[in-house]
PDB file of N, CA and C in Angstrom:
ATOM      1  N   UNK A   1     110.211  94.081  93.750  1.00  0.00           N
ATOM      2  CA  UNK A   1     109.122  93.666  92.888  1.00  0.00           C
ATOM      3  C   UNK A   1     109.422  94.155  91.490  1.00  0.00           C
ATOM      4  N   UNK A   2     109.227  93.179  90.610  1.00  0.00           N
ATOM      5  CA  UNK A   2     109.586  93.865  89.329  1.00  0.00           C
ATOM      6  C   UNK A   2     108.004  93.844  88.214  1.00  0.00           C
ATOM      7  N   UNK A   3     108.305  94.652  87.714  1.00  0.00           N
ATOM      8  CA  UNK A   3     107.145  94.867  86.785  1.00  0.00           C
ATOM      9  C   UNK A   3     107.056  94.821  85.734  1.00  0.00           C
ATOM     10  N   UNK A   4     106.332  94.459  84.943  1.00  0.00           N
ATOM     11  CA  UNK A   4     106.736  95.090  83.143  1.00  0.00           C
ATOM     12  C   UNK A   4     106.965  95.708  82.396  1.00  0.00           C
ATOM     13  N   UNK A   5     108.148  96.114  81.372  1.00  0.00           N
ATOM     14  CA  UNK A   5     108.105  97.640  81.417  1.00  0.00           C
ATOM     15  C   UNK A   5     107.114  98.499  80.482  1.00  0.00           C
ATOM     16  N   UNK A   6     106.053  97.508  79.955  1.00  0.00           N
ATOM     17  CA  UNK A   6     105.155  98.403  79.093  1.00  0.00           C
ATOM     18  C   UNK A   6     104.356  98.550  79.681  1.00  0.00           C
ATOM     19  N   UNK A   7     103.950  98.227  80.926  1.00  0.00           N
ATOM     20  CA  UNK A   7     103.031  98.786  82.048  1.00  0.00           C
ATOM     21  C   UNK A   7     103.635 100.352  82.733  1.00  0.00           C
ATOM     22  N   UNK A   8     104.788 100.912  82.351  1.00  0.00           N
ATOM     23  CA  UNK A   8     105.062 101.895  82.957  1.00  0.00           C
ATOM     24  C   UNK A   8     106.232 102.796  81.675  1.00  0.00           C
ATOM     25  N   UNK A   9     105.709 103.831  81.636  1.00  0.00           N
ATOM     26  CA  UNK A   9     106.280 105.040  80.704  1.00  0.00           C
ATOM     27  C   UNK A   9     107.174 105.917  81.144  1.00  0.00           C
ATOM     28  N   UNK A  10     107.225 105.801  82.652  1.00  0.00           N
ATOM     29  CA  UNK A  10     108.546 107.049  82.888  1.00  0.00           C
ATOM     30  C   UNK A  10     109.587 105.963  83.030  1.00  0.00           C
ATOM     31  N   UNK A  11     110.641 106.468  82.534  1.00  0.00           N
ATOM     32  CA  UNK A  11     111.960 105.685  82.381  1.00  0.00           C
ATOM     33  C   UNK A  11     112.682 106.128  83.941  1.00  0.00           C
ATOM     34  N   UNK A  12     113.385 105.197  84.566  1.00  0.00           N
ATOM     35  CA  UNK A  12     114.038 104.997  85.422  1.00  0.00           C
ATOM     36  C   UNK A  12     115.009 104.265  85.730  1.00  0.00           C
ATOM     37  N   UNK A  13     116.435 104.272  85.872  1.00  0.00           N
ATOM     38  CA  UNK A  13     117.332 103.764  86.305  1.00  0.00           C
ATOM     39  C   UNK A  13     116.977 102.674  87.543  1.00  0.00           C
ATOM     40  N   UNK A  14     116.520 101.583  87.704  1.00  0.00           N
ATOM     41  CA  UNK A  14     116.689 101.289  89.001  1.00  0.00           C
ATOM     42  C   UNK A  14     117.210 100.742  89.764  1.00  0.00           C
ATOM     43  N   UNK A  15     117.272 100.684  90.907  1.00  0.00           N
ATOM     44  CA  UNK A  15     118.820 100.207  91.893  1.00  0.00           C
ATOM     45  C   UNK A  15     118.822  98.923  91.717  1.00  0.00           C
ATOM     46  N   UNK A  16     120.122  97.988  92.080  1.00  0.00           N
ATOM     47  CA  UNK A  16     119.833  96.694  92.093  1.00  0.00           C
ATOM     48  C   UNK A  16     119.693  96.295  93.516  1.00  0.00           C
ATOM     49  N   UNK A  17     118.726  95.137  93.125  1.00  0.00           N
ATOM     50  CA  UNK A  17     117.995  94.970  94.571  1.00  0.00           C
ATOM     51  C   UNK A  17     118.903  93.556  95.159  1.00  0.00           C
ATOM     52  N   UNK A  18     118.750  94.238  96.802  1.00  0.00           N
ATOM     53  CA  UNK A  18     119.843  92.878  97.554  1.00  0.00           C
ATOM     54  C   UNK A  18     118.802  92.361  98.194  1.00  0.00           C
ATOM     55  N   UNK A  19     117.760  92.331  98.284  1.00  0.00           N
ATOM     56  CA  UNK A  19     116.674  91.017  98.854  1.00  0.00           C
ATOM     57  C   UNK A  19     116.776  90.207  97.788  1.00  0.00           C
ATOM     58  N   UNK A  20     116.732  88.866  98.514  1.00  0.00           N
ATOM     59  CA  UNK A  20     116.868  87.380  97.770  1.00  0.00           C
ATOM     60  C   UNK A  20     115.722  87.140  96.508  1.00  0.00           C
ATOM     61  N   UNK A  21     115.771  86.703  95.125  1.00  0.00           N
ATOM     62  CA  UNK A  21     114.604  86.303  94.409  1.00  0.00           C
ATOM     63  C   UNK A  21     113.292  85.826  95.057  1.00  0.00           C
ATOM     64  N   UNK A  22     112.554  86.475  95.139  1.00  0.00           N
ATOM     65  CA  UNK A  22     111.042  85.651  95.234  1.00  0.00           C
ATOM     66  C   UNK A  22     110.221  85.023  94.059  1.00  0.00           C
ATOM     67  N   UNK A  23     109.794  84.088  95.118  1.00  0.00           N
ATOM     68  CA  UNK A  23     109.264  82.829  93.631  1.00  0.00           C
ATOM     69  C   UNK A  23     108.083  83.928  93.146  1.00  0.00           C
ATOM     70  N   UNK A  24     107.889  82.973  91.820  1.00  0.00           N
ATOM     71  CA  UNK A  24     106.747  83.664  90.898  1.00  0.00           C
ATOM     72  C   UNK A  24     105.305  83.434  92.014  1.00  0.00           C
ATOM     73  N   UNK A  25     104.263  84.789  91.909  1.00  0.00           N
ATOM     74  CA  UNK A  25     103.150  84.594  92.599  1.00  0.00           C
ATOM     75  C   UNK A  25     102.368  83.833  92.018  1.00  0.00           C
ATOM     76  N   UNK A  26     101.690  82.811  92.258  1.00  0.00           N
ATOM     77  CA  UNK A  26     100.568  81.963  92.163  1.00  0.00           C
ATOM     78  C   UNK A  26      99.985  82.537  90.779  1.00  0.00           C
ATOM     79  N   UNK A  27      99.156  81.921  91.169  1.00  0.00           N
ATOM     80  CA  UNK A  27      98.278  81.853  89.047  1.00  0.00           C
ATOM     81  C   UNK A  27      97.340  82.454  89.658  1.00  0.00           C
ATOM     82  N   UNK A  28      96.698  83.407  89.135  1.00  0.00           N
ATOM     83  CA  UNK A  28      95.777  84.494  89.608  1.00  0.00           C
ATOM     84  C   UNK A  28      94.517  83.658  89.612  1.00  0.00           C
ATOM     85  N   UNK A  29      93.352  84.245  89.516  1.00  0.00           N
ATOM     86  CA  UNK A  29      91.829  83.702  89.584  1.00  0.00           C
ATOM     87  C   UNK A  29      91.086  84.839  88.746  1.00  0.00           C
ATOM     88  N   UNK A  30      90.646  84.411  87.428  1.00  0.00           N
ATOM     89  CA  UNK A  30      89.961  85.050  87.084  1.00  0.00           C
ATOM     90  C   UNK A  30      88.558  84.895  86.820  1.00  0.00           C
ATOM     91  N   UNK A  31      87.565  85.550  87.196  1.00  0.00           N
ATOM     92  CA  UNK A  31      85.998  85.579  86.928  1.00  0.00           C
ATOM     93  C   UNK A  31      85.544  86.407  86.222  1.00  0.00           C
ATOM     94  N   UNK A  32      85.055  85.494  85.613  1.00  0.00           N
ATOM     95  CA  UNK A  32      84.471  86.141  83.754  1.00  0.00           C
ATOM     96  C   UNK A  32      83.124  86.004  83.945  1.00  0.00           C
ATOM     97  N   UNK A  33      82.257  87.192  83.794  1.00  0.00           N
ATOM     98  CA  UNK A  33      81.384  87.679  83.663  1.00  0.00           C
ATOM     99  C   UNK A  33      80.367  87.309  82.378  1.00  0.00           C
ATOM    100  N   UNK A  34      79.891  86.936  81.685  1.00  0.00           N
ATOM    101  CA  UNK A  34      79.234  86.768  80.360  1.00  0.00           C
ATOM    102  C   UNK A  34      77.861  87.777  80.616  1.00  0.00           C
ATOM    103  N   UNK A  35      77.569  88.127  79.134  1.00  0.00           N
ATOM    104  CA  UNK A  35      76.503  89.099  79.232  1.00  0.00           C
ATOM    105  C   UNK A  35      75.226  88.498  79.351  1.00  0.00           C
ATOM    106  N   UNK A  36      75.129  86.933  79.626  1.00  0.00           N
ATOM    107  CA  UNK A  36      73.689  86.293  79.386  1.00  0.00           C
ATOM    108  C   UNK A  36      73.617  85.811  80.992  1.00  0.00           C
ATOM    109  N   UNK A  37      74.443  86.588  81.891  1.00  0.00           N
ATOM    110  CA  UNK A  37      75.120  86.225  83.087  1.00  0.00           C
ATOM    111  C   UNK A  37      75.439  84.856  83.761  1.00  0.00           C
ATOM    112  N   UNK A  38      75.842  84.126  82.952  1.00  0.00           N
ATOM    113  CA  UNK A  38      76.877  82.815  83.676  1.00  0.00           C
ATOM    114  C   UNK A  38      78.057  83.586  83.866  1.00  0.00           C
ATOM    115  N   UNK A  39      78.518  82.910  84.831  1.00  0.00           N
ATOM    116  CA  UNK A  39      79.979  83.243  85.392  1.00  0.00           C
ATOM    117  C   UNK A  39      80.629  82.061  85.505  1.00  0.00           C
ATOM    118  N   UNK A  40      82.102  82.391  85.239  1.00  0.00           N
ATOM    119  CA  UNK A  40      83.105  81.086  85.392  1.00  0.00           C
ATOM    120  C   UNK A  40      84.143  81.727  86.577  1.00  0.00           C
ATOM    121  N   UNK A  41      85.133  80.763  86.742  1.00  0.00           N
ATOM    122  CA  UNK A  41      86.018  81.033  87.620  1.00  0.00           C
ATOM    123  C   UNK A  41      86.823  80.118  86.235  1.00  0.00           C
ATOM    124  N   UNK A  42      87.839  80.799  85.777  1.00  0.00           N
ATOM    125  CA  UNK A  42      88.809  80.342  85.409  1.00  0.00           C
ATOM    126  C   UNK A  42      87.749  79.958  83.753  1.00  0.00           C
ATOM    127  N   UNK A  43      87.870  78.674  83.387  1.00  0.00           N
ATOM    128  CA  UNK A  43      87.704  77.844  82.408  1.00  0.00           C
ATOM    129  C   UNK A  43      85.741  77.388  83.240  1.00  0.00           C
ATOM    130  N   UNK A  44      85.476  77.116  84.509  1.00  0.00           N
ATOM    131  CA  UNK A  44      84.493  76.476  84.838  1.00  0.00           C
ATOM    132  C   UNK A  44      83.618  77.520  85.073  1.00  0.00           C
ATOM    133  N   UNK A  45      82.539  76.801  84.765  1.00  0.00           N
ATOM    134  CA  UNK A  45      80.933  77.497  85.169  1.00  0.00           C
ATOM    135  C   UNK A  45      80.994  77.437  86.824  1.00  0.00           C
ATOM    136  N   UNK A  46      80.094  78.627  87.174  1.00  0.00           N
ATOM    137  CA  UNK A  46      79.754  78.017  88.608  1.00  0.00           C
ATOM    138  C   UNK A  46      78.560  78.772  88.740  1.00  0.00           C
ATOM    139  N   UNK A  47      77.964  78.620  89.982  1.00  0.00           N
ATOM    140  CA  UNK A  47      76.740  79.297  90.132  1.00  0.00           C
ATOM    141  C   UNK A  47      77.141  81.090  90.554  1.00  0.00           C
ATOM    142  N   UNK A  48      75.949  81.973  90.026  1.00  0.00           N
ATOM    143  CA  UNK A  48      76.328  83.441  90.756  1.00  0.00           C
ATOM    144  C   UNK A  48      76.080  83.624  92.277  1.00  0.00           C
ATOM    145  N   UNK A  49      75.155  82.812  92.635  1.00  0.00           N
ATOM    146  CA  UNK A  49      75.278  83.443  94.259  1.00  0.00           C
ATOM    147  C   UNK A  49      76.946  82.214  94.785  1.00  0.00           C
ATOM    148  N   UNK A  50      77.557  81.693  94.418  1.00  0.00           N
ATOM    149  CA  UNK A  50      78.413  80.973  95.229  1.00  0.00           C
ATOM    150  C   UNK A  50      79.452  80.917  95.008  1.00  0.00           C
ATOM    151  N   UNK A  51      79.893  81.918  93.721  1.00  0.00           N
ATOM    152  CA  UNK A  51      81.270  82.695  93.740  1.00  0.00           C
ATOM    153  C   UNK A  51      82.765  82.277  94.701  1.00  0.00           C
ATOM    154  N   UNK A  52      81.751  83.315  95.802  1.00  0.00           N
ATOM    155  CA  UNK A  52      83.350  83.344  96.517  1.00  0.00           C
ATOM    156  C   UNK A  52      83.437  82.064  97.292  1.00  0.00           C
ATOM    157  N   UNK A  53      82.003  81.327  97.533  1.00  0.00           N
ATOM    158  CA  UNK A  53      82.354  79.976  98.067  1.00  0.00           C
ATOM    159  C   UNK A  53      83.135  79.208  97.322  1.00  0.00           C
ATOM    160  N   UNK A  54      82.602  78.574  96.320  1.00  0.00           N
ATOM    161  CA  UNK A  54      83.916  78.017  94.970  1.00  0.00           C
ATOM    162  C   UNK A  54      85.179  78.289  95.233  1.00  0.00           C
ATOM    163  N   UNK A  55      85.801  79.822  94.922  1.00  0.00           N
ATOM    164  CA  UNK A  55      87.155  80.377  95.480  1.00  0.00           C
ATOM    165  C   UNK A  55      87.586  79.805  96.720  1.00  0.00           C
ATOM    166  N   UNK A  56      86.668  79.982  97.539  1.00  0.00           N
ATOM    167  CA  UNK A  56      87.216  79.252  99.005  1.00  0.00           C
ATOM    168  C   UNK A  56      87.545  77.822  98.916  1.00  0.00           C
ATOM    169  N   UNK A  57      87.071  77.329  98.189  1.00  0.00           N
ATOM    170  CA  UNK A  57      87.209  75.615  97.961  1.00  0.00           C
ATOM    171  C   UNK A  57      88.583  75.603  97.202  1.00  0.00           C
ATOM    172  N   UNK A  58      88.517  76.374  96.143  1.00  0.00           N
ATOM    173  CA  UNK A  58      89.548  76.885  95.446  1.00  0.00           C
ATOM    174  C   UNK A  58      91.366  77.136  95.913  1.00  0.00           C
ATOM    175  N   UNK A  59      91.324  77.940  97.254  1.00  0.00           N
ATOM    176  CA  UNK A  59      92.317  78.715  97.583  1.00  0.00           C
ATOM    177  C   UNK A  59      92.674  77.676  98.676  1.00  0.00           C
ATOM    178  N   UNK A  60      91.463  76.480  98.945  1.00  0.00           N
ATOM    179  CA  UNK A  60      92.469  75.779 100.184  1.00  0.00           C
ATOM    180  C   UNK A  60      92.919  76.453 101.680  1.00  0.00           C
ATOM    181  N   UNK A  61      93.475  76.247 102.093  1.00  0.00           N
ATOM    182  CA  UNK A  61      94.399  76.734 103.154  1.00  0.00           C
ATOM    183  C   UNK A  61      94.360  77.967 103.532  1.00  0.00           C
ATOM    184  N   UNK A  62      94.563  78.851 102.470  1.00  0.00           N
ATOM    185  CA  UNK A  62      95.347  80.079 102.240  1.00  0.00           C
ATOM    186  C   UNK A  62      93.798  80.935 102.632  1.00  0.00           C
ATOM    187  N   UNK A  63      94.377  82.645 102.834  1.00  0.00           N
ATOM    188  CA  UNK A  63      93.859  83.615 103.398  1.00  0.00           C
ATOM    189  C   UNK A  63      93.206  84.648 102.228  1.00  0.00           C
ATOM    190  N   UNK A  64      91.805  84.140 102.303  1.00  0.00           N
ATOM    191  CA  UNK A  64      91.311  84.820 100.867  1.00  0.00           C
ATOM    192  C   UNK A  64      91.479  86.151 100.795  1.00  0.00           C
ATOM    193  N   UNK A  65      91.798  86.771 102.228  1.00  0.00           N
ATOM    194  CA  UNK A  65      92.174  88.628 101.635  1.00  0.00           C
ATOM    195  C   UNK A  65      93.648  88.794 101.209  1.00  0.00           C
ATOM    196  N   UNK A  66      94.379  87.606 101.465  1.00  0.00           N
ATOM    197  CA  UNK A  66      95.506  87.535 100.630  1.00  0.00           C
ATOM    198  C   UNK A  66      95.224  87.255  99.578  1.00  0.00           C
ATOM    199  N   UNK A  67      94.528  86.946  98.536  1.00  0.00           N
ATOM    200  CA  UNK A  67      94.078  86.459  97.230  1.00  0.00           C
ATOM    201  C   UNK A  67      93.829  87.907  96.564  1.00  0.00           C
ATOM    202  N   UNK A  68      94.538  88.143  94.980  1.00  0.00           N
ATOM    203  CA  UNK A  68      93.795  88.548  94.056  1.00  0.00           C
ATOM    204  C   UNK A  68      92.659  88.323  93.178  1.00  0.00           C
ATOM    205  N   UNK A  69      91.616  88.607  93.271  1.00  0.00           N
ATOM    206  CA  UNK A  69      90.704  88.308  92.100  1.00  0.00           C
ATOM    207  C   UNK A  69      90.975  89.168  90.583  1.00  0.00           C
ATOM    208  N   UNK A  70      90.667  88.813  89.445  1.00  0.00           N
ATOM    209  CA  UNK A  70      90.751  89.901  88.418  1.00  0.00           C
ATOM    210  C   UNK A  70      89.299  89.290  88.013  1.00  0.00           C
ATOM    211  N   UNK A  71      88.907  90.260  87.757  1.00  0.00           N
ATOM    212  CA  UNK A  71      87.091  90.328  87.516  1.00  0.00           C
ATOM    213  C   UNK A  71      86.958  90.332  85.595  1.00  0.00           C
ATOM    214  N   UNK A  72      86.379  89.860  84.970  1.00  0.00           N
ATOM    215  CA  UNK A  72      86.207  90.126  83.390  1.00  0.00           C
ATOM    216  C   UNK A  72      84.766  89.579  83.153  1.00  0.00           C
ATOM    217  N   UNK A  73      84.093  91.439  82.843  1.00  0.00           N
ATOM    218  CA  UNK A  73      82.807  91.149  82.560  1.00  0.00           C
ATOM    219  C   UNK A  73      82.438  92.118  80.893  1.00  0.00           C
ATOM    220  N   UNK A  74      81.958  91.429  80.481  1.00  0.00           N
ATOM    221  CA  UNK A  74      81.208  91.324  79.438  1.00  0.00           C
ATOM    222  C   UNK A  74      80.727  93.078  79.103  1.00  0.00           C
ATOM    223  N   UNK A  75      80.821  93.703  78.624  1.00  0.00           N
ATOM    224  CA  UNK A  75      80.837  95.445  78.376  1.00  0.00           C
ATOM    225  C   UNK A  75      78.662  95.623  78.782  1.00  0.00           C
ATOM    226  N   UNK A  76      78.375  94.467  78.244  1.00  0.00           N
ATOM    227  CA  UNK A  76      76.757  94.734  78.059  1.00  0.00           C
ATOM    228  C   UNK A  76      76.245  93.726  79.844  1.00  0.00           C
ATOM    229  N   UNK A  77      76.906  93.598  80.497  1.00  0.00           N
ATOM    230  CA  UNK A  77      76.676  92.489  81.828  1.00  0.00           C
ATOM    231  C   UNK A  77      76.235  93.579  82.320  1.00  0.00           C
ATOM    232  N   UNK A  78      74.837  93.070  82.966  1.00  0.00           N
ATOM    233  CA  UNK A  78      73.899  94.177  83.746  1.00  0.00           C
ATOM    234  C   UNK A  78      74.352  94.176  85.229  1.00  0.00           C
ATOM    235  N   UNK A  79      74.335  95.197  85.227  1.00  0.00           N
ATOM    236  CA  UNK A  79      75.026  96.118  87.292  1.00  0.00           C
ATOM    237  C   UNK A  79      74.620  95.019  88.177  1.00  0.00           C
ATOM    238  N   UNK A  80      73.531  94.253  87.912  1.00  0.00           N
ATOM    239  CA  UNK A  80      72.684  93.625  89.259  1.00  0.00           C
ATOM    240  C   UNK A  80      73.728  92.695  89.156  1.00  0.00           C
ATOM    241  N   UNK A  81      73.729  91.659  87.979  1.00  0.00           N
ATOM    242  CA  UNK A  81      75.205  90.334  87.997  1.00  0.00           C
ATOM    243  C   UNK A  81      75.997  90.636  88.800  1.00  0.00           C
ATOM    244  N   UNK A  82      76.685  92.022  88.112  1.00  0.00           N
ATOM    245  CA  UNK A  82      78.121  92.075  88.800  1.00  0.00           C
ATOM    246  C   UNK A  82      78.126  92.321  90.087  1.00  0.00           C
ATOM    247  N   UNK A  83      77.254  92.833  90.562  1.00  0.00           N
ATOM    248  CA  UNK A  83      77.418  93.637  92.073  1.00  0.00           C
ATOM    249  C   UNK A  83      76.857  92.146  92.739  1.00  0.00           C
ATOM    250  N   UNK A  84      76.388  91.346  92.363  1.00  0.00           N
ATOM    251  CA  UNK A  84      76.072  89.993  93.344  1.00  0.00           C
ATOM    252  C   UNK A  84      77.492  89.173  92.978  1.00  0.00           C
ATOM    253  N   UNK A  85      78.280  89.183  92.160  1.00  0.00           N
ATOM    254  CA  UNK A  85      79.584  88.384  92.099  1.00  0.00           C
ATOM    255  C   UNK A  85      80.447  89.252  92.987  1.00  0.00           C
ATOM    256  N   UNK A  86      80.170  90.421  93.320  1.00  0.00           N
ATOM    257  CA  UNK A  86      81.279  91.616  93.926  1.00  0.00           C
ATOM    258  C   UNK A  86      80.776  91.123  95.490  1.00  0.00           C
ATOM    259  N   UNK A  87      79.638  91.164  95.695  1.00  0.00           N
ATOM    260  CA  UNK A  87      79.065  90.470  97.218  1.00  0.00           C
ATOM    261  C   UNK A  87      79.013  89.372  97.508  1.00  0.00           C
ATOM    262  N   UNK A  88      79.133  88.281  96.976  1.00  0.00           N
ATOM    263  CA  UNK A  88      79.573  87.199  96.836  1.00  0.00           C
ATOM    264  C   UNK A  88      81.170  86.338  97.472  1.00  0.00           C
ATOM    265  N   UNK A  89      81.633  87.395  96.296  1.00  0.00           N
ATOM    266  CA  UNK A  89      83.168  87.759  96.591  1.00  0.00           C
ATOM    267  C   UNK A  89      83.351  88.228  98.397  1.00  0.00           C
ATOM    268  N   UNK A  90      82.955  89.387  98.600  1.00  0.00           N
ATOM    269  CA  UNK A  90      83.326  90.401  99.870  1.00  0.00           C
ATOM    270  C   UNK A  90      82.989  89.366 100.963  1.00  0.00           C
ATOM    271  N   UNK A  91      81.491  88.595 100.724  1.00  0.00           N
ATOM    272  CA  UNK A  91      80.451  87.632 101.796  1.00  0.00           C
ATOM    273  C   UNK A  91      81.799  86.838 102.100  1.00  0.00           C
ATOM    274  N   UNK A  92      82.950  85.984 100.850  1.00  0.00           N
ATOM    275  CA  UNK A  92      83.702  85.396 101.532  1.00  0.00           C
ATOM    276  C   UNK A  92      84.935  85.369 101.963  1.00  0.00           C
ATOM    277  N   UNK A  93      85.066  86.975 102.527  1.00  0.00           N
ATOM    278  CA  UNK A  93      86.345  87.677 102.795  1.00  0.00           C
ATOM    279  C   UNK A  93      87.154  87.755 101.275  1.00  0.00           C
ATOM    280  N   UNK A  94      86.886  87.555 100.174  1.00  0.00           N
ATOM    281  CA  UNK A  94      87.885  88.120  99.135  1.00  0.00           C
ATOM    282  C   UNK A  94      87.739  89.884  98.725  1.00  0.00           C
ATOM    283  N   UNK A  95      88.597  90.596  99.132  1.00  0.00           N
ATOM    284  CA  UNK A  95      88.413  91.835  99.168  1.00  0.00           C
ATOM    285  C   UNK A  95      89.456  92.851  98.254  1.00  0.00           C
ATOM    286  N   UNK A  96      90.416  92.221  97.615  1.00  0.00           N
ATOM    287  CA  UNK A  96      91.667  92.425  96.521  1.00  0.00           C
ATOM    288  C   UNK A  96      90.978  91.723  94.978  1.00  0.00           C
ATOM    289  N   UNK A  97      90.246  93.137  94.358  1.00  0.00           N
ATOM    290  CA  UNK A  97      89.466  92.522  93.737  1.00  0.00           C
ATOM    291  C   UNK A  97      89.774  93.592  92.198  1.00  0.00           C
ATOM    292  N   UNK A  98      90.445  93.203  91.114  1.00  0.00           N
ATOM    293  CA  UNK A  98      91.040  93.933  90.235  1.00  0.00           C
ATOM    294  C   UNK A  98      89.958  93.761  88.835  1.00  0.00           C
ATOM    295  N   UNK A  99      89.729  94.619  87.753  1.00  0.00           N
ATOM    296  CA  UNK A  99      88.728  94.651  86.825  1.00  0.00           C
ATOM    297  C   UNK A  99      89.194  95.225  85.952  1.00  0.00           C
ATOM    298  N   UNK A 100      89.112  93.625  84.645  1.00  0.00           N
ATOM    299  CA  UNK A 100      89.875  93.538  83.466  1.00  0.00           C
ATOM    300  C   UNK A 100      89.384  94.803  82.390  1.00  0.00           C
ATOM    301  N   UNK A 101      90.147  95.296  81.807  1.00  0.00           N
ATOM    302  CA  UNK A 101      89.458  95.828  80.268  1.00  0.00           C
ATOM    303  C   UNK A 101      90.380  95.475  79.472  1.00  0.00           C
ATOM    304  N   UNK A 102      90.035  95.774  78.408  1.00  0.00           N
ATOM    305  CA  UNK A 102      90.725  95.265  77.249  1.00  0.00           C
ATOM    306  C   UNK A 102      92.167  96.585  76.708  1.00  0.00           C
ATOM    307  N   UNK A 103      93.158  95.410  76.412  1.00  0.00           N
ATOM    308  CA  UNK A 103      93.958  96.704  75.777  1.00  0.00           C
ATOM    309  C   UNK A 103      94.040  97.449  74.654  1.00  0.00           C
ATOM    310  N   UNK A 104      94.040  98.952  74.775  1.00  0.00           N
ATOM    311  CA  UNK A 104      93.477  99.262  73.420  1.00  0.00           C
ATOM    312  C   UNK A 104      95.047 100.124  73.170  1.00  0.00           C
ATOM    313  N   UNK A 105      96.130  99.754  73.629  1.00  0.00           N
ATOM    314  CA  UNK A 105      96.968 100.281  72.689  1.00  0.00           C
ATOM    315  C   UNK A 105      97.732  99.960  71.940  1.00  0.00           C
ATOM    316  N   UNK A 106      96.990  98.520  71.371  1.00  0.00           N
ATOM    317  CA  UNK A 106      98.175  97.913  70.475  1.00  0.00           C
ATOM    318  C   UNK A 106      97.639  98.270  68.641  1.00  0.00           C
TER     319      UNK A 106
END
């Protein structure tokens, strides 16, 4: 697995790896939070109680606890929003659930 290297500060030599290239992972899913509480998935509105249903419509096939979510909410988004998009989420087995902030070291 390779990483970025400004995501990581200790310097390391590392081995070269003999497992075969793996393709790039999928395009993540992100849910954006707004402080007047609409939520999107990506670019679209959707409703707050039906979140992780959407995603499920979303992901198709595939095994939503295999899915990353990255969460991006609004600094002033009140606890009750988020924790019904977080149950929402869990209600439809999405349980790999990551939460954006902003970068402040540039």
């Amino acid at each position: 697995v390779a990483a970025p290297l400004a995501t990581v500060s200790v310097e390391v030599k590392l081995p070269v790896a003999v497992a075969p290239m793996q393709p790039n992972p999928p395009k993540p899913f992100y849910v954006s939070i707004q402080a007047n509480s609409r939520v999107y998935i990506g670019d679209d509105e959707v409703d707050i109680d039906n979140v992780g249903g959407e995603l499920l419509n979303l992901i198709g096939n595939k095994t939503p606890s295999d899915e990353r979510i990255f969460i991006r909410a609004d600094q002033t988004t009140r606890y009750g929003d988020f924790m019904q998009v977080m149950n929402s989420l869990q209600d439809s087995g999405f349980y790999s659930v990551a939460l954006v902030g902003e970068d402040q070291s540039s």
